[in-house]
Protein backbone atom coordinates (compact mmCIF):
# COMPACT_ATOMS: atom_id res chain seq x y z
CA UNK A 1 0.00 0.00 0.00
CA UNK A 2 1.42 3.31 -1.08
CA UNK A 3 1.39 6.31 0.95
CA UNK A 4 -1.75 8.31 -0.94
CA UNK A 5 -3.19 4.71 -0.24
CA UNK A 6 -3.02 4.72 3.39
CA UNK A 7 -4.01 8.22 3.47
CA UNK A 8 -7.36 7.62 1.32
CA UNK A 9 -7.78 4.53 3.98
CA UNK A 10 -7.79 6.46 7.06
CA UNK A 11 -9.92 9.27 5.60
CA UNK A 12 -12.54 6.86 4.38
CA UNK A 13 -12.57 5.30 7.89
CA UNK A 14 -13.23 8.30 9.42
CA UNK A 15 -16.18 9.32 7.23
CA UNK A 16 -17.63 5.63 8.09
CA UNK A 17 -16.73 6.27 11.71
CA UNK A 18 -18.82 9.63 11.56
CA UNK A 19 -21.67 7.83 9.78
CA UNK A 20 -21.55 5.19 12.89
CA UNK A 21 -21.67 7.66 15.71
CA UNK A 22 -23.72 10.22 14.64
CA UNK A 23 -27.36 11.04 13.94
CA UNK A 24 -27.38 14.26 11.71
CA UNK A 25 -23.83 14.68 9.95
CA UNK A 26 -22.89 17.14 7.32
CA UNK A 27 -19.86 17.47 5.18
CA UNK A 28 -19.45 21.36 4.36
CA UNK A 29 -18.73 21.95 1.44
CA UNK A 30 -16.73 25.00 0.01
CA UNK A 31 -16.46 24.00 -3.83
CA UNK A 32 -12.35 24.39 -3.14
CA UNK A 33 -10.21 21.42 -3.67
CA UNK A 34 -10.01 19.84 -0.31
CA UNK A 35 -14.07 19.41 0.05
CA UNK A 36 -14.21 18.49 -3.21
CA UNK A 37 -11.90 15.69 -2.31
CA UNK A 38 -13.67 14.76 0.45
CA UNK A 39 -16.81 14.35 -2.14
CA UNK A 40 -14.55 11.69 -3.93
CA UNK A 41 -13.61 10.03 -0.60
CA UNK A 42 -17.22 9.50 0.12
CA UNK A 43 -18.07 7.95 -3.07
CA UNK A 44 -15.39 5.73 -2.02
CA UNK A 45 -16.47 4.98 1.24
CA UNK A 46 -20.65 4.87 0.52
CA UNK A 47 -21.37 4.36 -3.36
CA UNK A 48 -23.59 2.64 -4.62
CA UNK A 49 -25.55 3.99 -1.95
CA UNK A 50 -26.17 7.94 -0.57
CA UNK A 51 -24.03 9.75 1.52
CA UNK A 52 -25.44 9.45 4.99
CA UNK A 53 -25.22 13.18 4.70
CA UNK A 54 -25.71 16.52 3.05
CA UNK A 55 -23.67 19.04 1.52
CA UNK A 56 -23.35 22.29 3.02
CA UNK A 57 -22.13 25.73 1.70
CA UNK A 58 -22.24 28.56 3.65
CA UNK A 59 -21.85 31.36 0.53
CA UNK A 60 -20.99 34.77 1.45
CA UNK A 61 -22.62 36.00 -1.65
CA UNK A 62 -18.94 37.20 -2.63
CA UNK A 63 -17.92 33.67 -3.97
CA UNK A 64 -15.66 33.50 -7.04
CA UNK A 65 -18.74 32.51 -9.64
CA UNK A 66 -16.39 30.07 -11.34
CA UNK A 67 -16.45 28.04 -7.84
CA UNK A 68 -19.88 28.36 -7.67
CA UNK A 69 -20.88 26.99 -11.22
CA UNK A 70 -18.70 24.05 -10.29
CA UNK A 71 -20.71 23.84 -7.13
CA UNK A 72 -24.13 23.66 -9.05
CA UNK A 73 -22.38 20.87 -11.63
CA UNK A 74 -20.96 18.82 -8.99
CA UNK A 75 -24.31 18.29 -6.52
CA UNK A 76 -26.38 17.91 -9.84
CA UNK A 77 -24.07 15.21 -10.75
CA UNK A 78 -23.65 13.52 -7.59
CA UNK A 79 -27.30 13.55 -7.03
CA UNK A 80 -27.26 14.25 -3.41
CA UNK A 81 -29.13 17.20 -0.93
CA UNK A 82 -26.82 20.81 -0.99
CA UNK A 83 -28.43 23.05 1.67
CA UNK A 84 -26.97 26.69 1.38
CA UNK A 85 -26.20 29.06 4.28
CA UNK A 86 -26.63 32.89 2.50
CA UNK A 87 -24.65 35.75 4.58
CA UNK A 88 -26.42 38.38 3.03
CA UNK A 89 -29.84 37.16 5.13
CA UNK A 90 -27.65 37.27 7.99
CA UNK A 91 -27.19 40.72 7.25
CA UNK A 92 -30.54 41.72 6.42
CA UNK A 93 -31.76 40.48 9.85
CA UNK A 94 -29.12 42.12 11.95
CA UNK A 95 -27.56 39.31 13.19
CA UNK A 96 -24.29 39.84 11.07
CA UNK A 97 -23.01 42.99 10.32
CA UNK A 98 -21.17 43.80 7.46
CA UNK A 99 -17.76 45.24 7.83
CA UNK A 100 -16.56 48.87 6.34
CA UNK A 101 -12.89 49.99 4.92
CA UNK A 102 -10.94 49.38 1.92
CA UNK A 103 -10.23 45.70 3.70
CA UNK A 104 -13.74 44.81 4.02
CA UNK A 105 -14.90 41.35 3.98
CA UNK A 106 -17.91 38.78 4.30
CA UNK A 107 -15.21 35.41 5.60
CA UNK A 108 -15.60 36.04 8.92
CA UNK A 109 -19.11 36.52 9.09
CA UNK A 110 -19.90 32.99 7.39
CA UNK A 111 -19.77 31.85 11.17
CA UNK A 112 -23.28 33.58 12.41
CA UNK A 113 -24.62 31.87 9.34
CA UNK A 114 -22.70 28.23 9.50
CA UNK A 115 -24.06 28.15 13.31
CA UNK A 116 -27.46 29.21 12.11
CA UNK A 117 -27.39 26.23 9.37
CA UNK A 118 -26.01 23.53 12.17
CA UNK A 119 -28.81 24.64 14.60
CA UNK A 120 -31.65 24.81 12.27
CA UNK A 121 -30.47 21.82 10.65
CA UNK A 122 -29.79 20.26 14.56
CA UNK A 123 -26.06 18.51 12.92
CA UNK A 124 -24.32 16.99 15.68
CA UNK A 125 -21.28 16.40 13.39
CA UNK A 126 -20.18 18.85 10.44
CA UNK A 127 -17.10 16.87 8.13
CA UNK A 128 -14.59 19.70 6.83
CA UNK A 129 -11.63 19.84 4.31
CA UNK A 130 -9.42 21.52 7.07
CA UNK A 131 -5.44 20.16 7.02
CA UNK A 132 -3.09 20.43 9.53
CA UNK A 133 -0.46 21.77 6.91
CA UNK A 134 -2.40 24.78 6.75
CA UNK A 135 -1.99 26.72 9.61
CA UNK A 136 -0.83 26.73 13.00
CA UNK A 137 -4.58 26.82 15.00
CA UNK A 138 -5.08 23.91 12.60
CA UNK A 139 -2.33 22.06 13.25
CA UNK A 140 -3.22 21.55 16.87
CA UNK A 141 -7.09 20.80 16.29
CA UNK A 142 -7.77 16.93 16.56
CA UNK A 143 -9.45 15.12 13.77
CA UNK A 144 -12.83 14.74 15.91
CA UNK A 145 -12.95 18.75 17.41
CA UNK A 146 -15.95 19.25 20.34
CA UNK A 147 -17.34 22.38 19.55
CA UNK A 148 -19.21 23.53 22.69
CA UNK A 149 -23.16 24.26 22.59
CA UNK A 150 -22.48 28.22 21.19
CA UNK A 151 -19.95 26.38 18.20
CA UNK A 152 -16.86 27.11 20.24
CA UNK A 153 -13.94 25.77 19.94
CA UNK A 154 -11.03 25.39 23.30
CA UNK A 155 -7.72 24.54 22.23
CA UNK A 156 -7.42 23.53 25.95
CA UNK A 157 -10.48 21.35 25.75
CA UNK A 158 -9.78 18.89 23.46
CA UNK A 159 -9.50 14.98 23.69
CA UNK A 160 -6.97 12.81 23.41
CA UNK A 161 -6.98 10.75 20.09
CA UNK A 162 -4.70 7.61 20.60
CA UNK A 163 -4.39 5.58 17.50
CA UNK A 164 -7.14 4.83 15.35
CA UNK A 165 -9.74 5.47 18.22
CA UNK A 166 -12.23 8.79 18.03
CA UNK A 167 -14.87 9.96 20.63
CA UNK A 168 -17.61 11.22 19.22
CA UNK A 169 -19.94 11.40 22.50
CA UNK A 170 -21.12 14.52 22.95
CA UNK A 171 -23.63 16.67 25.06
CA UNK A 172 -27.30 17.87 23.72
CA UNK A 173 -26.40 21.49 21.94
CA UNK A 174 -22.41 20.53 21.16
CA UNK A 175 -21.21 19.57 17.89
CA UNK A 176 -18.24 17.86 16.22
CA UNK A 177 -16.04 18.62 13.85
CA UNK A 178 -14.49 16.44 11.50
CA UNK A 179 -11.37 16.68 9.60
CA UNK A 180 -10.92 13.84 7.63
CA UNK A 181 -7.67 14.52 5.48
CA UNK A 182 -5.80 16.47 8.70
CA UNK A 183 -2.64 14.22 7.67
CA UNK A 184 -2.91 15.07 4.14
CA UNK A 185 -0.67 17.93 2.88
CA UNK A 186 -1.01 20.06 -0.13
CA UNK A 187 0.76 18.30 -1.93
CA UNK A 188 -0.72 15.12 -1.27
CA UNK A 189 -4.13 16.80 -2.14
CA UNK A 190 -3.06 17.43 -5.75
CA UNK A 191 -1.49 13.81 -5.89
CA UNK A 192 -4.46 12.52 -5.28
CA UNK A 193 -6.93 14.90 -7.81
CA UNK A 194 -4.18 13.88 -10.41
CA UNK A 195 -4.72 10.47 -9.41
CA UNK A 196 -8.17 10.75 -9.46
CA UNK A 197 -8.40 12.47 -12.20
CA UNK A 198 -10.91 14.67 -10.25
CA UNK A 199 -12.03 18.07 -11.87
CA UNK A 200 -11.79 20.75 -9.85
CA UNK A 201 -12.51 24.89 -10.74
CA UNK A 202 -10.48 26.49 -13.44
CA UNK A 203 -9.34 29.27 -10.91
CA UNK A 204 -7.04 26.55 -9.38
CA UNK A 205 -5.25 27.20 -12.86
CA UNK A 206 -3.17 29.59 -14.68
CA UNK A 207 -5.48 32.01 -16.36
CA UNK A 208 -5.43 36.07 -17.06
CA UNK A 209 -7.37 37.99 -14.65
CA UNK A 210 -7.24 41.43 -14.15
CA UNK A 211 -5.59 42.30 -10.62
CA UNK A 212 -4.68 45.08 -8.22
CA UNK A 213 -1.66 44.82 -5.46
CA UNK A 214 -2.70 45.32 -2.11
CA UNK A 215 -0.61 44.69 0.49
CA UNK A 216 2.07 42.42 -1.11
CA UNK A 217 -0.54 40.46 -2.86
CA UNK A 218 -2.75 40.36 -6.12
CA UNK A 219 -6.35 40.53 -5.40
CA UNK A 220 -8.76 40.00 -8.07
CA UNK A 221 -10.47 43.04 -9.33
CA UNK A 222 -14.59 43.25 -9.13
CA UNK A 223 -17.68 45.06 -7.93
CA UNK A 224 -16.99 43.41 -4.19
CA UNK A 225 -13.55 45.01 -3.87
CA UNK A 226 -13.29 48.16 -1.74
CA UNK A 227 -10.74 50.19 -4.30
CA UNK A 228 -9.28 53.56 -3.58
CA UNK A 229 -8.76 55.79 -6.93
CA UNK A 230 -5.16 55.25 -6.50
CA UNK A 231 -5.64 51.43 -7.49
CA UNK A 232 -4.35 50.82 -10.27
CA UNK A 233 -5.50 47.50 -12.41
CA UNK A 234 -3.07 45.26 -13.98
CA UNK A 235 -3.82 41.98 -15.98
CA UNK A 236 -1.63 39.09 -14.70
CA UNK A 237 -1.37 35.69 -15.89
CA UNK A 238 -2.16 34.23 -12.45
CA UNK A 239 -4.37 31.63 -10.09
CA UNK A 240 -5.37 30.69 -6.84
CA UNK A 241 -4.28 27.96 -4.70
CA UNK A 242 -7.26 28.66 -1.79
CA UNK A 243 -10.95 28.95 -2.64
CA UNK A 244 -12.79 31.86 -0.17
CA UNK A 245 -14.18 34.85 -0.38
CA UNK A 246 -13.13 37.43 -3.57
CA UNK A 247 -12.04 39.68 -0.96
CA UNK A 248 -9.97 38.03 1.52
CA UNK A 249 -8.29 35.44 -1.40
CA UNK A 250 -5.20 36.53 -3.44
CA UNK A 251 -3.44 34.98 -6.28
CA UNK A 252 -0.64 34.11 -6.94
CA UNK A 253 1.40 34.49 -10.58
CA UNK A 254 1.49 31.45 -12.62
CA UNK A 255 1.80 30.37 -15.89
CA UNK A 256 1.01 26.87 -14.87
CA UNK A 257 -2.18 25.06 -16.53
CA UNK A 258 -1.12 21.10 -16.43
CA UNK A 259 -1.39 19.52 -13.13
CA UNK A 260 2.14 17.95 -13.64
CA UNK A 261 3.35 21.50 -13.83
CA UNK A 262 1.48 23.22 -10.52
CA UNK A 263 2.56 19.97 -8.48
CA UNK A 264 6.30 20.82 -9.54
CA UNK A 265 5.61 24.94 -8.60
CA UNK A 266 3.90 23.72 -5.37
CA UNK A 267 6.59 21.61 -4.39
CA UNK A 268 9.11 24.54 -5.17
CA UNK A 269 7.43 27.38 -2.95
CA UNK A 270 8.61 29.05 -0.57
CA UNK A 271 5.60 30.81 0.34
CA UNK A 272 2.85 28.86 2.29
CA UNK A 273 -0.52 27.63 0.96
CA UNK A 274 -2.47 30.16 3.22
CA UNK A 275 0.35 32.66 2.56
CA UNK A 276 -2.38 34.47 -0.66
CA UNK A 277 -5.19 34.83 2.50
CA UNK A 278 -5.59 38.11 3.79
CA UNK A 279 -7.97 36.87 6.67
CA UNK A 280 -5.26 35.43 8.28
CA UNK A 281 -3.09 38.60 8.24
CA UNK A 282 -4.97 40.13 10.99
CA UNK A 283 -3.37 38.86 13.68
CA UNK A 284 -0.50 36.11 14.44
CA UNK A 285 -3.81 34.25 15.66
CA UNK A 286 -6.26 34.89 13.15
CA UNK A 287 -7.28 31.99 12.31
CA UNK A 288 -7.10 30.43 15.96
CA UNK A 289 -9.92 33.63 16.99
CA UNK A 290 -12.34 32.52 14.28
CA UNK A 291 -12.65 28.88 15.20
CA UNK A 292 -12.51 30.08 19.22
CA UNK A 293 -16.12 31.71 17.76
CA UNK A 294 -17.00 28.73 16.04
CA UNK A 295 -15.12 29.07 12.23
CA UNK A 296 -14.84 26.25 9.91
C-alpha cells in the first residue's frame, strides 16, 4: 500500500466512523479542492448507496462565480441534498453585520450563518476539508474537534486521540467537527486529484485575470472590492491555490495550466498555501480567533 493509499484509507474510515456515531452529519462543502476531495472520498467509502449526509455551503454572496458553477455541476451530478447558508440574510436580519474599509470582507461573518445552518439543521457532526499543513490553529485541532453548545472551539479542551480510536460522545447542543484529510498535505491533495483524475474549478489554474496589489498580494479586481482611486488595475497571468471569499483570497502568478506543472511549482514554494489569505493577516492568531467563535 502506497502512501496516498493509506491516506485515502484512514480518511474513508473516518467518514464511516462519523456515519456510525452520529445522527445528523454534514460534510461542508466550500467548492475548493479539499471538500471536493472529500466528495470523492465518500463515493469511495458509501457508493452505490447515498451519503449518509448533506452538503453544506455557507456562501458569502462574494464567492468566485467560477467556484460556484462548479458547485451547481458537482451536486447535480452527484445527485445528493446541498443546503446553502446565504450571509447576506444574515445581514438583512441584523444578526451579522457587514464590515466597512478598503479591507472589508464577508469570511468572517460565514460563522453567524454556519451556526445558524447547524442549529436549524440540529447537525451533531459537520465533516470539513481543514489540514493540519495549513496553519498553525489547525495544526493543533484533533481530527474529531468538540465544539461547545455556542460552536466554540477550546484549544485547551480537546481529547486525546490515541491511535485509530475517536470519541464522538457529545452533550445535547455541542457539535463535532471532523477533519478527515488532517494528515494530508497540499501536496498530497493534488497527488491525489491527479490520481483521481478529479475536476476541480479552473481558478485553481493559470489564467489572465485582471488584478490590483494590495498589500504584497494580487487581489482580483470586481464590484466586491473596496478600491481607492489610487488602485491601479493590472492583468496578470495568475491563479489561486485557496478557494474563499473574492475579498480576503489573493493569487498568486502562474503560468502553470497542467497539473504535472502546478505539483512541480507547489513543491518549489517558498511561500505557504495560506500565505495568498488576507484573513489570516490580521493577527499572528487569526485563524485560531475565528474557530474560538465557532469558524470552519
Amino acid at each position: 500500500m502506497d502512501y496516498l493509499d493509506q491516506l485515502e484509507a484512514e480518511a474513508i474510515a473516518i467518514l464511516r466512523e462519523v456515519a456510525g456515531q452520529f445522527e445528523k452529519p454534514a460534510l461542508l462543502f466550500s467548492g475548493g479542492k479539499d471538500s471536493i476531495t472529500l466528495v470523492r472520498l465518500a463515493e469511495k467509502a458509501f457508493r452505490p448507496g447515498k451519503f449518509p449526509f448533506p452538503l453544506v455551503h455557507v456562501d458569502t454572496g462574494h464567492n468566485f462565480p467560477e467556484v460556484i458553477e462548479f458547485r451547481d455541476q458537482l451536486v447535480q451530478k452527484l445527485g445528493e441534498k446541498l443546503i446553502i447558508g446565504h450571509v447576506q440574510d444574515a445581514i438583512d436580519s441584523g444578526r451579522a453585520i457587514e464590515q466597512k474599509g478598503k479591507n472589508a470582507s464577508r469570511n468572517a461573518l460565514q460563522t453567524v450563518s454556519l451556526l445558524e445552518v447547524i442549529e436549524k439543521n440540529q447537525f451533531d457532526a459537520c465533516i470539513g476539508g481543514a489540514r493540519r499543513d495549513e496553519e498553525k490553529a489547525r495544526a493543533k485541532e484533533r481530527i474529531f474537534s468538540v465544539r461547545d453548545e455556542f460552536g466554540q472551539w477550546d484549544p485547551k479542551r480537546q481529547r486525546p486521540e490515541l491511535w485509530n480510536t475517536f470519541n464522538g460522545k457529545i452533550h445535547k447542543g455541542e457539535n463535532v467537527r471532523v477533519f478527515p484529510i488532517s494528515n494530508w498535505t497540499e501536496l498530497d491533495v493534488w497527488n491525489y486529484i491527479k490520481r483521481e483524475n478529479i475536476e476541480i474549478p479552473s481558478i485553481y489554474y493559470s489564467h489572465h485575470r485582471e488584478v490590483i496589489e494590495r498589500n504584497g498580494v494580487w487581489m482580483a479586481a470586481h464590484e466586491f472590492l473596496n478600491m481607492d482611486a489610487d488602485d491601479k488595475i493590472y492583468t496578470k497571468s495568475v491563479r489561486f491555490r485557496t478557494v474563499g471569499d473574492m475579498t480576503c483570497t489573493a493569487a498568486v502568478e502562474s503560468e502553470k495550466t497542467e497539473i504535472d506543472d502546478i505539483i512541480l511549482e507547489i513543491s518549489q514554494s517558498k511561500i505557504s498555501e495560506r500565505g495568498a489569505r488576507m484573513d489570516d493577516k490580521v493577527s499572528e492568531a487569526a485563524m485560531e480567533d475565528r474557530k474560538k467563535g465557532g469558524y470552519f
